[in-house]
N, C-alpha and C. Protein backbone atom coordinates (compact mmCIF):
# COMPACT_ATOMS: atom_id res chain seq x y z
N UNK A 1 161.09 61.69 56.43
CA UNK A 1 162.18 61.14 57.18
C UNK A 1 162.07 59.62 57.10
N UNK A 2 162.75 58.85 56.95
CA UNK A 2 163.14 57.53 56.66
C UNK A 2 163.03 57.09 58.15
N UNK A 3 163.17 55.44 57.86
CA UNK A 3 163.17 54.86 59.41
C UNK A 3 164.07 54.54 59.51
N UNK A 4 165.63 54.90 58.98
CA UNK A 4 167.05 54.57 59.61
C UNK A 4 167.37 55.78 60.33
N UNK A 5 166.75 56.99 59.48
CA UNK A 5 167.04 58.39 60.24
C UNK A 5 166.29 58.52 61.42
N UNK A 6 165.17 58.19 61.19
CA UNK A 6 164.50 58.08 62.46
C UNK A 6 165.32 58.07 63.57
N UNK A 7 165.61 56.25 63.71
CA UNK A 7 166.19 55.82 64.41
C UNK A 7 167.46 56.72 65.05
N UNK A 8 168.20 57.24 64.04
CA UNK A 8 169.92 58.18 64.50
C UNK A 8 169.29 59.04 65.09
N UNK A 9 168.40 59.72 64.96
CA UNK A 9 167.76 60.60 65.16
C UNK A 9 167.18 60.38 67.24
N UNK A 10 166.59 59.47 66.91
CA UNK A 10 166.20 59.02 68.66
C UNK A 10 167.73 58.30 69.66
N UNK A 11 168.25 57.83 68.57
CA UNK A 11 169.96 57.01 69.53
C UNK A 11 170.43 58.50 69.56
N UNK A 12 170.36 59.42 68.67
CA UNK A 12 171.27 60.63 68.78
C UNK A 12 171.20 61.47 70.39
N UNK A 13 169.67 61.73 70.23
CA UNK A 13 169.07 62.41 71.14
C UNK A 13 168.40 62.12 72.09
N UNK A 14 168.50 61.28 72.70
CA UNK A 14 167.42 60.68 73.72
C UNK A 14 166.32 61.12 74.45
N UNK A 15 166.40 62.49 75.05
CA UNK A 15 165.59 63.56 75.31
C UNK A 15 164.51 63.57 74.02
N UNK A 16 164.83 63.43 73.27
CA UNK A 16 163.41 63.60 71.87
C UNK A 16 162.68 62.38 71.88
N UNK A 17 163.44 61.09 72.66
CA UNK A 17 162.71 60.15 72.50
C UNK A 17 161.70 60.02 73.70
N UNK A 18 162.56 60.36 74.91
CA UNK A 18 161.91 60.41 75.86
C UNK A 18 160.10 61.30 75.70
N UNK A 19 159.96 62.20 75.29
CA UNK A 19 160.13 63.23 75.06
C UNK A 19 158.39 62.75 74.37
N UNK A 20 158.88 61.86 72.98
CA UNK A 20 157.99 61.65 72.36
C UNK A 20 156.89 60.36 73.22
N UNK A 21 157.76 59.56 73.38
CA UNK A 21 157.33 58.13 74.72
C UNK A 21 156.43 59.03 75.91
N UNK A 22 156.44 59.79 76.53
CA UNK A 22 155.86 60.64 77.39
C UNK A 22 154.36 61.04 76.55
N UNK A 23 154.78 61.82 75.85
CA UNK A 23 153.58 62.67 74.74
C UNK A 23 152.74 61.79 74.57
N UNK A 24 152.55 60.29 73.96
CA UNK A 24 152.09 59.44 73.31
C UNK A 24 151.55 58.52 74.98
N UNK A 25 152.30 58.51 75.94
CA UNK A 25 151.63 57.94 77.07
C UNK A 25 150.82 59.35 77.45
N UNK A 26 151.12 60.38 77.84
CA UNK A 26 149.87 61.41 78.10
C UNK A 26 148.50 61.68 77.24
N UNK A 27 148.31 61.29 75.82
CA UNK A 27 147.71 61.76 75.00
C UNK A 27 146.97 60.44 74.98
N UNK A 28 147.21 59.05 75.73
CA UNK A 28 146.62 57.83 75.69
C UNK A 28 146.12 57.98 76.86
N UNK A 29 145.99 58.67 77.86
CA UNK A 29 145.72 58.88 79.03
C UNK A 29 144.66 59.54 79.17
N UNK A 30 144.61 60.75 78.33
CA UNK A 30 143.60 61.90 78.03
C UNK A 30 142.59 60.73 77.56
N UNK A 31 142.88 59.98 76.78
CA UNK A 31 141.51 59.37 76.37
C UNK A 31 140.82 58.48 76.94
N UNK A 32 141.55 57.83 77.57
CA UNK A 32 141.09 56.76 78.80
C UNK A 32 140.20 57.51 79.49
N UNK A 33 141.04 58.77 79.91
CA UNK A 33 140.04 59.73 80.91
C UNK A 33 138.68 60.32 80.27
N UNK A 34 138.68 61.01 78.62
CA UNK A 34 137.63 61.26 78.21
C UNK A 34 136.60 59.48 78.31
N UNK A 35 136.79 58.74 77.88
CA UNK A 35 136.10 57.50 78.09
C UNK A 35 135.34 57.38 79.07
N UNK A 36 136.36 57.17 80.18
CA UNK A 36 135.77 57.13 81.46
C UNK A 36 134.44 57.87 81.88
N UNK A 37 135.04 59.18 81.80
CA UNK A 37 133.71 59.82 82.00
C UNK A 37 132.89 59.94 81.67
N UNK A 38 132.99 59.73 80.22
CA UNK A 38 131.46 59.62 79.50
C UNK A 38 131.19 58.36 79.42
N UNK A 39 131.51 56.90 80.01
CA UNK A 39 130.77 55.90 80.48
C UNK A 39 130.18 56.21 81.88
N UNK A 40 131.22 56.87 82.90
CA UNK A 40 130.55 56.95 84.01
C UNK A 40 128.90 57.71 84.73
N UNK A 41 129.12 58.74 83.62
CA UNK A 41 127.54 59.68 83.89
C UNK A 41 127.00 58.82 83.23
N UNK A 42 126.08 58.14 82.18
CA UNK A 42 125.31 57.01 82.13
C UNK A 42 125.28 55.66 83.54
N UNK A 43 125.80 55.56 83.66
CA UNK A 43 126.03 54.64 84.18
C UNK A 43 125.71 55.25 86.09
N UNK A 44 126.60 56.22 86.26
CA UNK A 44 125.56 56.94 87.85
C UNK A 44 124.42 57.31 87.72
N UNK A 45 123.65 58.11 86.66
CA UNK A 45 122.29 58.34 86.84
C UNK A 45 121.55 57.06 86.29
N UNK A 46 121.94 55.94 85.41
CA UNK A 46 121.38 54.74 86.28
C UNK A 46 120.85 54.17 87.08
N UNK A 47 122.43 54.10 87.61
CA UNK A 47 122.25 53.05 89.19
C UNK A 47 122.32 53.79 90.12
N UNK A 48 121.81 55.16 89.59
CA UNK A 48 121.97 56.42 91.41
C UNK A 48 120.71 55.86 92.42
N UNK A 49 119.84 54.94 92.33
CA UNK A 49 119.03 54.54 93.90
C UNK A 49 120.40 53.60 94.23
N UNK A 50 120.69 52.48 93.41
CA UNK A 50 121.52 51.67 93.98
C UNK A 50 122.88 52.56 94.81
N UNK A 51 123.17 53.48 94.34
CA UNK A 51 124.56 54.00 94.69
C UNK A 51 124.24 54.71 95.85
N UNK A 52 123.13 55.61 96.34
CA UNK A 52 122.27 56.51 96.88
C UNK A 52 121.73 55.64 98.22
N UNK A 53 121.79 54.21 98.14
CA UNK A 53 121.46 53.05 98.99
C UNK A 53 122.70 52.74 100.07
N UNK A 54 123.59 52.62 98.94
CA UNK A 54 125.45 52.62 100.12
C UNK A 54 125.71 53.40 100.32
N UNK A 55 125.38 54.46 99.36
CA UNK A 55 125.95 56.08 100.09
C UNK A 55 125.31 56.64 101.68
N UNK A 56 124.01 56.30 101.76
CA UNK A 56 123.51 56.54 102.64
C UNK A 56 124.05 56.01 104.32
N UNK A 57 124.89 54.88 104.12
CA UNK A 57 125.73 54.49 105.19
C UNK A 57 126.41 55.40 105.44
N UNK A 58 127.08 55.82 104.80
CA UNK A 58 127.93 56.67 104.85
C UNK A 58 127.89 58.07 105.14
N UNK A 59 126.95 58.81 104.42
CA UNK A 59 126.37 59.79 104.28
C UNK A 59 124.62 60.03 104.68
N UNK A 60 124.11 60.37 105.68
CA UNK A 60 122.26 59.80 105.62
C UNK A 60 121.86 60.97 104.81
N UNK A 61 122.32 62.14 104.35
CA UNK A 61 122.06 62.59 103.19
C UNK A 61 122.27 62.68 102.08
N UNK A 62 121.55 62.34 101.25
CA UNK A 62 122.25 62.62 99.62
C UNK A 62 121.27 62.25 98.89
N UNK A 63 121.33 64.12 98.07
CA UNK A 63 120.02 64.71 97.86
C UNK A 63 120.20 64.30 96.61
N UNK A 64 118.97 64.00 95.39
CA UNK A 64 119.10 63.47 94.00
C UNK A 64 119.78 64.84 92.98
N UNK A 65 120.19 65.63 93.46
CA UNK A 65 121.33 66.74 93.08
C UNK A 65 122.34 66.53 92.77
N UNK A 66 122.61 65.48 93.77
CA UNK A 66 124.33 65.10 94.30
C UNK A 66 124.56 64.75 92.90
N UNK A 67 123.84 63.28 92.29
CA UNK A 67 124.26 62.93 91.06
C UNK A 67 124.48 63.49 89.75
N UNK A 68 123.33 64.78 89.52
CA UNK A 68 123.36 65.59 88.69
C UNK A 68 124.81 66.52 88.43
N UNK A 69 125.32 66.99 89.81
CA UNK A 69 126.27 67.92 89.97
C UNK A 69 127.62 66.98 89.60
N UNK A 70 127.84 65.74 89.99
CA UNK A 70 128.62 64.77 89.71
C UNK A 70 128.89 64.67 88.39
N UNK A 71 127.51 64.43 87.57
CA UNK A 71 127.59 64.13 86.19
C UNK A 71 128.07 65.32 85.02
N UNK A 72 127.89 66.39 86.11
CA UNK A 72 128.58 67.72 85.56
C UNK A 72 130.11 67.91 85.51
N UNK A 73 130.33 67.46 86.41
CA UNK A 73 131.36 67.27 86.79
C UNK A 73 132.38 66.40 86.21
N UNK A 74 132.11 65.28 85.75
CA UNK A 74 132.37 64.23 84.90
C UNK A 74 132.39 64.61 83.82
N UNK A 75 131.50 65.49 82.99
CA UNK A 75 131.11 66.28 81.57
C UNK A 75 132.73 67.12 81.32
N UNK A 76 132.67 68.26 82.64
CA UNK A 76 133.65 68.78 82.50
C UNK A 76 135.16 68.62 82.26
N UNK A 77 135.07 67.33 83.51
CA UNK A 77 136.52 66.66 83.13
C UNK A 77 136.64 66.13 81.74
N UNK A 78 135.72 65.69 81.13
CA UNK A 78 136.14 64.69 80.03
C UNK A 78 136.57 66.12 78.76
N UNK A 79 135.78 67.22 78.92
CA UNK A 79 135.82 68.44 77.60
C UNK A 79 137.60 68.63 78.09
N UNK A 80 137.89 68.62 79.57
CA UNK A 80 139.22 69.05 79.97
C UNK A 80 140.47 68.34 79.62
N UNK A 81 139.87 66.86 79.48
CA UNK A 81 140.88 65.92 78.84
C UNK A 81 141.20 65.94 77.84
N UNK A 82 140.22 66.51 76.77
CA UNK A 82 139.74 66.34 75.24
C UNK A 82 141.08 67.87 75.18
N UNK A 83 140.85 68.68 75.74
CA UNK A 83 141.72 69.71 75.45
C UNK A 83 143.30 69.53 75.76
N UNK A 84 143.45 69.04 76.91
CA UNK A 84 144.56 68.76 76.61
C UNK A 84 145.36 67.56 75.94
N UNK A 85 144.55 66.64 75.50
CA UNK A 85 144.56 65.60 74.44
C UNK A 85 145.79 66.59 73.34
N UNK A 86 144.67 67.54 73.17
CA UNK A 86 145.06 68.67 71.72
C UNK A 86 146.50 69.03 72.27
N UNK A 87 146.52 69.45 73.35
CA UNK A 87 147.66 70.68 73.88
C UNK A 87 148.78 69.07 73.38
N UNK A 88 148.99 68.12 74.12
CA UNK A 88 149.70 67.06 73.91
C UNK A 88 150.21 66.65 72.79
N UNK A 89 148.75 66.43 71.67
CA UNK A 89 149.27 66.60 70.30
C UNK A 89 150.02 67.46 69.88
N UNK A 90 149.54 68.64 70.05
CA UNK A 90 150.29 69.54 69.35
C UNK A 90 151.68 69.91 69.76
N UNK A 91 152.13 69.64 71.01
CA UNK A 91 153.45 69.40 71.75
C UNK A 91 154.28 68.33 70.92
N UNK A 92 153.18 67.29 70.54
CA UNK A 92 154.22 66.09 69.61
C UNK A 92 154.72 66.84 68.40
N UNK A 93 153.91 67.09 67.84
CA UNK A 93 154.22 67.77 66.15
C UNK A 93 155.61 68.54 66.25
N UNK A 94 155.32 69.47 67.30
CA UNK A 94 156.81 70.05 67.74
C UNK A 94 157.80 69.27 67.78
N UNK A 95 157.23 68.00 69.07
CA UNK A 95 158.85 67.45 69.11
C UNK A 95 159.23 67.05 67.68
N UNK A 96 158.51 66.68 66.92
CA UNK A 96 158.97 65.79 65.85
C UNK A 96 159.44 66.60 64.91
N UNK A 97 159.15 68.01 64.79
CA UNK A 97 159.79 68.71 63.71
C UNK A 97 161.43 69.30 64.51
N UNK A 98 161.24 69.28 65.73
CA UNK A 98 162.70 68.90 66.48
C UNK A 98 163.42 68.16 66.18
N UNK A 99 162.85 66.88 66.31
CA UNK A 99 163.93 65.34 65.50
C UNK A 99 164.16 65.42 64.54
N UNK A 100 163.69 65.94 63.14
CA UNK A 100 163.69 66.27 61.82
C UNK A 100 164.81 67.63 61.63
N UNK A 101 165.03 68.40 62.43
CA UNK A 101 165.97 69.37 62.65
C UNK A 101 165.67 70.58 62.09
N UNK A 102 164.39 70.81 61.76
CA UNK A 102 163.53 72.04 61.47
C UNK A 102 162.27 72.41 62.35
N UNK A 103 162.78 72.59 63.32
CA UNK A 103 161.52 73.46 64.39
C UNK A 103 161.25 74.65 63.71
N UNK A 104 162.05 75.68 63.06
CA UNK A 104 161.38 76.85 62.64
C UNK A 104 160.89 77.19 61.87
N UNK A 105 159.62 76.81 61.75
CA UNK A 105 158.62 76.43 60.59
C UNK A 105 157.09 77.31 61.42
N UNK A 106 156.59 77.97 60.29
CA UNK A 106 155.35 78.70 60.42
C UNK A 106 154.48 77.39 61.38
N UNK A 107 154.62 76.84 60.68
CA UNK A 107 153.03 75.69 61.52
C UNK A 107 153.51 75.59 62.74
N UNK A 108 154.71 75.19 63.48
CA UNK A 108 155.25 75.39 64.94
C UNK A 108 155.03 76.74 65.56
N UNK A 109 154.81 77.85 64.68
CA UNK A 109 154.64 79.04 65.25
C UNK A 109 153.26 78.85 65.94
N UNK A 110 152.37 78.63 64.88
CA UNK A 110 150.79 78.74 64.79
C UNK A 110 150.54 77.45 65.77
N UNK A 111 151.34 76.74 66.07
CA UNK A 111 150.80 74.66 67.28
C UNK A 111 151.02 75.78 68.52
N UNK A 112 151.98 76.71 68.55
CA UNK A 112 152.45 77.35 69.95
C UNK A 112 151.49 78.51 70.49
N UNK A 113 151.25 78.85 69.32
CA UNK A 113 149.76 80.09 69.58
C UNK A 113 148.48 78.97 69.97
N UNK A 114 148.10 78.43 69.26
CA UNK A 114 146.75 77.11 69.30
C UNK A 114 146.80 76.83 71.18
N UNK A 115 148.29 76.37 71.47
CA UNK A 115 148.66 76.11 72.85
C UNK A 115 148.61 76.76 73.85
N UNK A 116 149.03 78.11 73.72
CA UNK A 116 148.64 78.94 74.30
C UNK A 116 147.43 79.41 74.43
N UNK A 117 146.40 79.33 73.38
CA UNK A 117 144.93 79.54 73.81
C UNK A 117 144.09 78.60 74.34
N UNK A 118 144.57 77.26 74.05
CA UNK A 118 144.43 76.13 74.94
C UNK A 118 144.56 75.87 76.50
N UNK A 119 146.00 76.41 76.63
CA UNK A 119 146.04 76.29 78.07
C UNK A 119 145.31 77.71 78.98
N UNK A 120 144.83 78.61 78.10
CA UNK A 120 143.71 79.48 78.52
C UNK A 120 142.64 78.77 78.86
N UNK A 121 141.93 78.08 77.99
CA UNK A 121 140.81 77.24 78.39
C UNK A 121 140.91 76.24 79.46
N UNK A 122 142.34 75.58 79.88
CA UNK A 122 141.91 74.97 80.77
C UNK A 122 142.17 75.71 81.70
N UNK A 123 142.64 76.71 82.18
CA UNK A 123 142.34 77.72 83.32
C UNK A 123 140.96 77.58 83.59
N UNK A 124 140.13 77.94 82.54
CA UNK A 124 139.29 78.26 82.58
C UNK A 124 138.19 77.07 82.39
N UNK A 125 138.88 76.20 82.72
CA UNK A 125 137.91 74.94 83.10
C UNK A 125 137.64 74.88 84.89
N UNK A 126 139.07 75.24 85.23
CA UNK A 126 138.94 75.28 87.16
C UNK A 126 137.78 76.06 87.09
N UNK A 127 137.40 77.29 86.92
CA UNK A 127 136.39 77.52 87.79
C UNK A 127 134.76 76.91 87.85
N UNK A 128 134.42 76.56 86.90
CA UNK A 128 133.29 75.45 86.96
C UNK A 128 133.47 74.18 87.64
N UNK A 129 134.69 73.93 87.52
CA UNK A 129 135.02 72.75 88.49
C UNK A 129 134.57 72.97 90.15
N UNK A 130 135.58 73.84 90.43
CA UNK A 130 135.64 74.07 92.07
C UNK A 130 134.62 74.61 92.26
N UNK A 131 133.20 75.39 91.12
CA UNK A 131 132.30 76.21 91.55
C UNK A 131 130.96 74.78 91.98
N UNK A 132 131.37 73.46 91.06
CA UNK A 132 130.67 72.23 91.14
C UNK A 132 131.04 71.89 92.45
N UNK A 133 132.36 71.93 93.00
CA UNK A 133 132.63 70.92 94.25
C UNK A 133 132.52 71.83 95.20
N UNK A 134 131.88 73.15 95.03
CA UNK A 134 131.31 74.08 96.09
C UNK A 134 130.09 73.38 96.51
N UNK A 135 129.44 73.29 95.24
CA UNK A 135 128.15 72.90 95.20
C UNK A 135 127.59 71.43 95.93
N UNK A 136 128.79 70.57 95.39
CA UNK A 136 128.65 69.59 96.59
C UNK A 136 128.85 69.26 97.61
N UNK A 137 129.97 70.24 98.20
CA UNK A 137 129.94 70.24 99.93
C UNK A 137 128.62 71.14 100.26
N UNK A 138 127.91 72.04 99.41
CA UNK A 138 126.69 72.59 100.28
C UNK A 138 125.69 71.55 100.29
N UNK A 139 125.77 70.66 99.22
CA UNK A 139 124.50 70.03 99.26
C UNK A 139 124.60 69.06 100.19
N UNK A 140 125.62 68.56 100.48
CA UNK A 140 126.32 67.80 101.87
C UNK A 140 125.76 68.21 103.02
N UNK A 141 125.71 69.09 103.38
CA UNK A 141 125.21 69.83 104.73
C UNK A 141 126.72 69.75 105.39
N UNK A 142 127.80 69.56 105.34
CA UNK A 142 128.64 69.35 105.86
C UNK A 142 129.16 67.67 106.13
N UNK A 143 128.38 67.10 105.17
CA UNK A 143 129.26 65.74 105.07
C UNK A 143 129.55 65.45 104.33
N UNK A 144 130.23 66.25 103.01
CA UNK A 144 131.54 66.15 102.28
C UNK A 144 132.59 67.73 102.55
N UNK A 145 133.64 66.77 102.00
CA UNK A 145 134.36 67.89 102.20
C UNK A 145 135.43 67.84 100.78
N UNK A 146 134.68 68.04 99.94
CA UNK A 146 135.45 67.86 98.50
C UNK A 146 136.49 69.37 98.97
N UNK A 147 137.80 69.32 98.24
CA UNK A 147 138.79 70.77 97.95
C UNK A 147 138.49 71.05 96.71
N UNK A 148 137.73 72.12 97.07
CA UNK A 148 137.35 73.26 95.96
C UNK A 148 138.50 73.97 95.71
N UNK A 149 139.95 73.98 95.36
CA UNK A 149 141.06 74.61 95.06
C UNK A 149 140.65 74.50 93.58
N UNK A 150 140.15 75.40 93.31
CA UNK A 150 140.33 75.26 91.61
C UNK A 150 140.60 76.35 91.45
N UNK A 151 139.63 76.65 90.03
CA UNK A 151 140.21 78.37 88.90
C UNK A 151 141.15 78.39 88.59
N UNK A 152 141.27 79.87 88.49
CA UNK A 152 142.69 80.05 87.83
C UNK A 152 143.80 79.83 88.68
N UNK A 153 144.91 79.12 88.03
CA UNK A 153 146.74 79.74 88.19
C UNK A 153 147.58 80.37 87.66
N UNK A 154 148.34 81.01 88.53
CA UNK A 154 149.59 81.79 87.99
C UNK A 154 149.90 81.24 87.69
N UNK A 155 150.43 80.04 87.76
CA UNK A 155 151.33 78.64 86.85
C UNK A 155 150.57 78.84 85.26
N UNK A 156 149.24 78.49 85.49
CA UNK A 156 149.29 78.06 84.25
C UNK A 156 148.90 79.54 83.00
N UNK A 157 148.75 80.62 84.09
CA UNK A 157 149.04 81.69 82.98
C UNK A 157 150.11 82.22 82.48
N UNK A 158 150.96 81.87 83.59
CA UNK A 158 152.29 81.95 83.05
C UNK A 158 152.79 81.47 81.93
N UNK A 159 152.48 79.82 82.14
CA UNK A 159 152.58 78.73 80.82
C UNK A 159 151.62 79.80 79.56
N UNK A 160 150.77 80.13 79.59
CA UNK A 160 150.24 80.60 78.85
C UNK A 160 150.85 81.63 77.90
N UNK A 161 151.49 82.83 78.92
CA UNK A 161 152.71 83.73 78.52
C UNK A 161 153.77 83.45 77.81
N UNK A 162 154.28 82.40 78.01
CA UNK A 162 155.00 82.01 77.21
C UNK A 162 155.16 80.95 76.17
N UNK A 163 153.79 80.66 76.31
CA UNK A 163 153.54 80.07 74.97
C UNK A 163 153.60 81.09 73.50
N UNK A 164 152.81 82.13 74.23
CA UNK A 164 152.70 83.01 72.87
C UNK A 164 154.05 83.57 72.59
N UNK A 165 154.65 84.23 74.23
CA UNK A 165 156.02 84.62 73.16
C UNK A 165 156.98 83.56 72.29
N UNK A 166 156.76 82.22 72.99
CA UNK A 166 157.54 81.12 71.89
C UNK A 166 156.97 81.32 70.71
N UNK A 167 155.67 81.73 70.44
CA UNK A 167 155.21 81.61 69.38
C UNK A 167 155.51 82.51 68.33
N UNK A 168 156.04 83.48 68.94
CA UNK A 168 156.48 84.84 67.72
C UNK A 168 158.08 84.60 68.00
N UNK A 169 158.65 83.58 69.02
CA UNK A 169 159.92 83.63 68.57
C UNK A 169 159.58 82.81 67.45
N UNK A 170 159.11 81.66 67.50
CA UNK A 170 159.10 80.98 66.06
C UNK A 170 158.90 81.28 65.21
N UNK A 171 157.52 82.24 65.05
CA UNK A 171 157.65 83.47 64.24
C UNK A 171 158.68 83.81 63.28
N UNK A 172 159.23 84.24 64.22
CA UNK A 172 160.48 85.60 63.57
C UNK A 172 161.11 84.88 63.50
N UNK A 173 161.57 83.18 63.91
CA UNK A 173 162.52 82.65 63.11
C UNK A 173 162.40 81.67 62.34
N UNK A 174 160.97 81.70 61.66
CA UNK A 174 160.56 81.22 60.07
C UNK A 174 161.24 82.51 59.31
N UNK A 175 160.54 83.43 60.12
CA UNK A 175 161.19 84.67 58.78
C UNK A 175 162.06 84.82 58.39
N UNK A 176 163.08 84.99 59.46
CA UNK A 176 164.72 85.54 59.12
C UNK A 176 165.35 83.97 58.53
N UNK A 177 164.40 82.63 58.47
CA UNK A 177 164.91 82.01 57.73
C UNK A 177 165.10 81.77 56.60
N UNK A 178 163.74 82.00 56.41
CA UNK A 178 163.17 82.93 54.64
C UNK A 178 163.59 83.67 54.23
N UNK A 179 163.98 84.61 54.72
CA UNK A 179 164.82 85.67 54.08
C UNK A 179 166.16 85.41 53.94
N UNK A 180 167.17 84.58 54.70
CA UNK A 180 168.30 84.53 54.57
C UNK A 180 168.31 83.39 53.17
N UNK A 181 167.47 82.55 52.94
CA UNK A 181 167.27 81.64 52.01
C UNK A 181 166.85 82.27 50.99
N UNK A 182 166.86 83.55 51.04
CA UNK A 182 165.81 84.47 49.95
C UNK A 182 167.53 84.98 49.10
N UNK A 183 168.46 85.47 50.03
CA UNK A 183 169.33 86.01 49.53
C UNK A 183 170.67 85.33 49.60
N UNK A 184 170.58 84.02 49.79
CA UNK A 184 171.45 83.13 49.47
C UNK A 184 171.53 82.87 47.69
């Protein structure tokens, strides 16, 4: 695709631009966030007497656990960012074979399946999460009160559900495109 079509292409449709501007700010976001966290666990088991020093105002307990479970915690988020980094990407590729005016293409089938097993995994990131911020209100004795709302959602198995059936609609409409191009 050329960069005049491009362009007709984004003045045409604005939603695709939007669309793509979103994708490209979420997928810059994911990485900030993977960053973050993997500067931040170096950096708390560090300076955990120093941090463990102010915390103690605050808190007169806080057991050398706390930081460990933290840094787990931090681990997790960043694998969680990294995944949906992917899910994001692969949402772009779509839009863009949208703007190009051929979404029904095998590889959009197969980005929508990938997505769908993706947003399985991050289901399945909540429960280590909230099973961590269990772990740190016990080690609290009752002076934190992190929300352990994690695990799974119906939301996002839902999303999940219909990722895959998008995925065999796309499917079946690579095929019947192939074939009608077969007997043209």
């Amino acid at each position: 695709m050329t960069a005049t079509s491009a362009m007709s292409t984004l003045t045409r449709d604005p939603l695709l631009a939007i669309a793509k501007g979103l994708l490209w700010f979420l997928m810059a976001s994911m990485v900030v966030g993977i960053a973050a966290c993997l500067v931040a666990v170096p950096l708390l088991l560090f300076f955990r007497n120093d941090i463990s020093v102010e915390m103690a105002k605050e808190m007169p307990l806080v057991l050398p656990q706390f930081f460990w479970v933290v840094s787990g915690i931090l681990v997790v988020a960043a694998m969680l960012c990294a995944v949906l980094f992917r899910i994001f990407q692969l949402l772009k590729r779509i839009v863009s074979t949208v703007g190009e005016g051929d979404p029904f293409l095998p590889e959009n089938a197969v980005r929508l399946t990938q997505m769908a097993w993706l947003s399985l995994i991050v289901q399945l990131f909540g429960l280590p999460l909230s099973g961590l911020g269990a772990l740190i209100n016990k080690l609290g004795e009752g002076e934190t009160h992190l929300d352990t709302m994690g695990g799974i959602s119906g939301n996002g198995l839902l999303l999940m559900l219909i990722l895959f059936i998008l995925a065999r609609v796309f499917r079946k409409g690579a095929e019947m495109r192939a074939e009608l191009e077969g007997t043209v």
